[in-house]
N, C-alpha and C. Protein backbone atom coordinates (compact mmCIF):
# COMPACT_ATOMS: atom_id res chain seq x y z
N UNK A 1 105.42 89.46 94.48
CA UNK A 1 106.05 90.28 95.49
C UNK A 1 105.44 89.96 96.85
N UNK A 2 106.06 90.00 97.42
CA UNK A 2 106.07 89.59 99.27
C UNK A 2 106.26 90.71 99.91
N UNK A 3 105.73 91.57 100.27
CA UNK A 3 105.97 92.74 101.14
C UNK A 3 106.59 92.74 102.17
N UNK A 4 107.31 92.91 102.94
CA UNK A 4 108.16 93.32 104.32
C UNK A 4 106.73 94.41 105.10
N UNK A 5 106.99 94.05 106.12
CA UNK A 5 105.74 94.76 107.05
C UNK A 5 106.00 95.79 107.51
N UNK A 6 107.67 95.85 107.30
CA UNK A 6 108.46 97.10 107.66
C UNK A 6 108.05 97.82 106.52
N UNK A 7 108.62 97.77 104.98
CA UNK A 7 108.74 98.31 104.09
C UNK A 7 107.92 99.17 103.83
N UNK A 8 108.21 100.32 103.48
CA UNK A 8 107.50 101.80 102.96
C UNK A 8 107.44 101.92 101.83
N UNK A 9 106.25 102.50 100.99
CA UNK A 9 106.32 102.60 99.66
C UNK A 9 106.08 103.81 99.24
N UNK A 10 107.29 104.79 98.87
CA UNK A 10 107.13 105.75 98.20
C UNK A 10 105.66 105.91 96.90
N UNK A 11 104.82 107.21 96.63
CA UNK A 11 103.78 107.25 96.16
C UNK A 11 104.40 106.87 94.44
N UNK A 12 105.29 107.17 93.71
CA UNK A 12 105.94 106.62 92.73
C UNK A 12 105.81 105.01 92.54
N UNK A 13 106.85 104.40 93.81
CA UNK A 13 106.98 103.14 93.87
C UNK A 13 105.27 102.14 93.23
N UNK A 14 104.81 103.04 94.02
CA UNK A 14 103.37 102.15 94.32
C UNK A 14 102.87 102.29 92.73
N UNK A 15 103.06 103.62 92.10
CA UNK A 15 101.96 103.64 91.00
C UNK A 15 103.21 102.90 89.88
N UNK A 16 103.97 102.72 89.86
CA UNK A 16 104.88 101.52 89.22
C UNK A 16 104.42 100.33 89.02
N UNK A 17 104.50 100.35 90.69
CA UNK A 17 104.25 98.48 90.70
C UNK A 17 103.19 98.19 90.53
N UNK A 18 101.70 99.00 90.46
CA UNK A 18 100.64 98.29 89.85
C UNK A 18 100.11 99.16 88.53
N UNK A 19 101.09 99.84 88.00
CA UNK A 19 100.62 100.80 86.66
C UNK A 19 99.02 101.19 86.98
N UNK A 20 99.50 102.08 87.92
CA UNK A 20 98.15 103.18 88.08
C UNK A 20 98.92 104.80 88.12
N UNK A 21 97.95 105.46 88.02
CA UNK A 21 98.07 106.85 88.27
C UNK A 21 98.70 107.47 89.82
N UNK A 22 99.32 108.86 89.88
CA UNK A 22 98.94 109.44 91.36
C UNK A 22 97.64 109.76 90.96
N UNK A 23 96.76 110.30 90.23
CA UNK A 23 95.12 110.83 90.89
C UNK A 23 94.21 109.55 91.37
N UNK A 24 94.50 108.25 90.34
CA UNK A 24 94.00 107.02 90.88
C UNK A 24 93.96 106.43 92.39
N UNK A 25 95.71 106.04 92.94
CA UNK A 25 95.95 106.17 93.59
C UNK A 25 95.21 107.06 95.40
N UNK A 26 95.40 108.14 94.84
CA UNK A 26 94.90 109.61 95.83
C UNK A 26 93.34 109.53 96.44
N UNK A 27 92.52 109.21 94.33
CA UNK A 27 91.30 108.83 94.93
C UNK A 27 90.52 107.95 95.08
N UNK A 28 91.49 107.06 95.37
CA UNK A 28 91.08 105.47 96.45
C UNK A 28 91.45 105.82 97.66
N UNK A 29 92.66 106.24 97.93
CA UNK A 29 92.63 107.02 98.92
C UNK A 29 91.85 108.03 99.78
N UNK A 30 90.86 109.24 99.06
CA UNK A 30 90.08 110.20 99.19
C UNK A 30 88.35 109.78 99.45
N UNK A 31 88.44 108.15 98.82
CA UNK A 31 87.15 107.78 98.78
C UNK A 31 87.15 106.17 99.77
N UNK A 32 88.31 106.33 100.80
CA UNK A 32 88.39 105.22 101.72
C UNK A 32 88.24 104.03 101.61
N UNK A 33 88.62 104.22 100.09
CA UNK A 33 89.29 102.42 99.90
C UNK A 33 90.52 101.84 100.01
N UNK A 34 91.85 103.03 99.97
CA UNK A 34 92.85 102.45 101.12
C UNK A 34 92.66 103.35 102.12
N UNK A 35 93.31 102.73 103.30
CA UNK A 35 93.71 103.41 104.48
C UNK A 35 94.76 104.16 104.66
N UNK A 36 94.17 105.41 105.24
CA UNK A 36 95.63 106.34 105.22
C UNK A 36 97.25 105.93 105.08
N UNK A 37 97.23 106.36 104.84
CA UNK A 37 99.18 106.04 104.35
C UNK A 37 99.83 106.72 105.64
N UNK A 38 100.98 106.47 106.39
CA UNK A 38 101.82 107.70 106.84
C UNK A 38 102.41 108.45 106.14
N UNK A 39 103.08 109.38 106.66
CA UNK A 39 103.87 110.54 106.25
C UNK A 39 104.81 110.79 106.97
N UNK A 40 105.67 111.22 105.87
CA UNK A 40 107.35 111.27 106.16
C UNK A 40 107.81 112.83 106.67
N UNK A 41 108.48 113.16 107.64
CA UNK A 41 109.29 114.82 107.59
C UNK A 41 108.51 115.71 106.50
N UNK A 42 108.45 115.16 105.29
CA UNK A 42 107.97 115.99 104.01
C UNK A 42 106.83 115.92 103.69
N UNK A 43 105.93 114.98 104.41
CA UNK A 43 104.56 115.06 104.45
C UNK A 43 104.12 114.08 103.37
N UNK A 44 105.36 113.66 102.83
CA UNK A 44 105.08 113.00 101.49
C UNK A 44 104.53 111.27 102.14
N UNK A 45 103.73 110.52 101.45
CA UNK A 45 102.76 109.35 101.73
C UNK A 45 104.10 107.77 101.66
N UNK A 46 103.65 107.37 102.61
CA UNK A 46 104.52 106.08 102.81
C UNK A 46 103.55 105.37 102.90
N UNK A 47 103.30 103.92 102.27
CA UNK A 47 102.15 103.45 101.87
C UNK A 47 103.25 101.64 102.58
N UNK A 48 102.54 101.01 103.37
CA UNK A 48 102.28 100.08 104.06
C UNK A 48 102.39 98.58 103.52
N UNK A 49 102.52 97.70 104.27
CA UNK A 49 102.36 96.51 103.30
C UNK A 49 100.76 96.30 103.27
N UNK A 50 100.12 96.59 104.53
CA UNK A 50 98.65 96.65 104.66
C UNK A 50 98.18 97.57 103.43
N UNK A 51 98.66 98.80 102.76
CA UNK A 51 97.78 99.42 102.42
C UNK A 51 98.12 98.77 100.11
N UNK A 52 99.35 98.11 100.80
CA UNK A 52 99.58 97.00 99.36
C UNK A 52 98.71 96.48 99.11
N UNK A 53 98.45 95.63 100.33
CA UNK A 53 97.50 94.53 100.26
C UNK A 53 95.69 95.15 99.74
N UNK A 54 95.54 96.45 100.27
CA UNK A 54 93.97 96.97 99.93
C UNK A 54 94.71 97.14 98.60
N UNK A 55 95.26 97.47 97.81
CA UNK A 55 95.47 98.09 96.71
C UNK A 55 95.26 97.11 95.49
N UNK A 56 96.25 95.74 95.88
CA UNK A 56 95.96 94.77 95.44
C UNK A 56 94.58 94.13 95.16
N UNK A 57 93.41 94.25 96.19
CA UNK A 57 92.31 93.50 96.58
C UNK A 57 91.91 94.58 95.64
N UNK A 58 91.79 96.05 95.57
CA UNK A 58 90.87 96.50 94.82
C UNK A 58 90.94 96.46 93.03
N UNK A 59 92.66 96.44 92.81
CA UNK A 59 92.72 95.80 91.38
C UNK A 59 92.03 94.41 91.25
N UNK A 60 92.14 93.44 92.07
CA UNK A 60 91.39 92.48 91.71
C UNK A 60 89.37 92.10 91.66
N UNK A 61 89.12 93.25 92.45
CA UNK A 61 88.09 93.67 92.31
C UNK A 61 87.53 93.62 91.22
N UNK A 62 88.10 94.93 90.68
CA UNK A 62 87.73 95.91 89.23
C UNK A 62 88.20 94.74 88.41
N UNK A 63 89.27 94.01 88.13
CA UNK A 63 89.74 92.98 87.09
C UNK A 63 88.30 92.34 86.95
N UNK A 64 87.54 91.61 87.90
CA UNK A 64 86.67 90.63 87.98
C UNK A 64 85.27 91.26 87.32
N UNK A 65 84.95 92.42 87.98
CA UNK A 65 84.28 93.14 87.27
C UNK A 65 83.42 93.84 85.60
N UNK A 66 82.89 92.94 85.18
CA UNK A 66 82.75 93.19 83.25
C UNK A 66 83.10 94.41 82.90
């Protein structure tokens, strides 16, 4: 996948596309390993191609990891 720089990622979308949790998710989020997300009218999290890209780097992290 190639992200669009435009493209927004619903908090669903995201825990799809890398089979994680919302609490996973939230607390990478909570513990500033991604960067805030925006928010929509509903307050609900729109997640970045930037904040793909941390998401990505930190699965590959933990993968490497014993």
């Amino acid at each position: 996948m190639k992200p669009n720089s435009k493209k927004r990622f619903k908090t669903n979308e995201v825990c799809k596309l890398f089979d994680v949790s919302r609490a996973t998710l939230f607390r990478w989020e909570r513990e500033g390993m991604i960067s805030g997300p925006r928010r929509d009218w509903r307050n609900w999290r729109l997640y970045s191609s930037q904040n793909i890209k941390e998401i990505k780097r930190i699965i590959h992290t933990r993968s490497e990891t014993p």
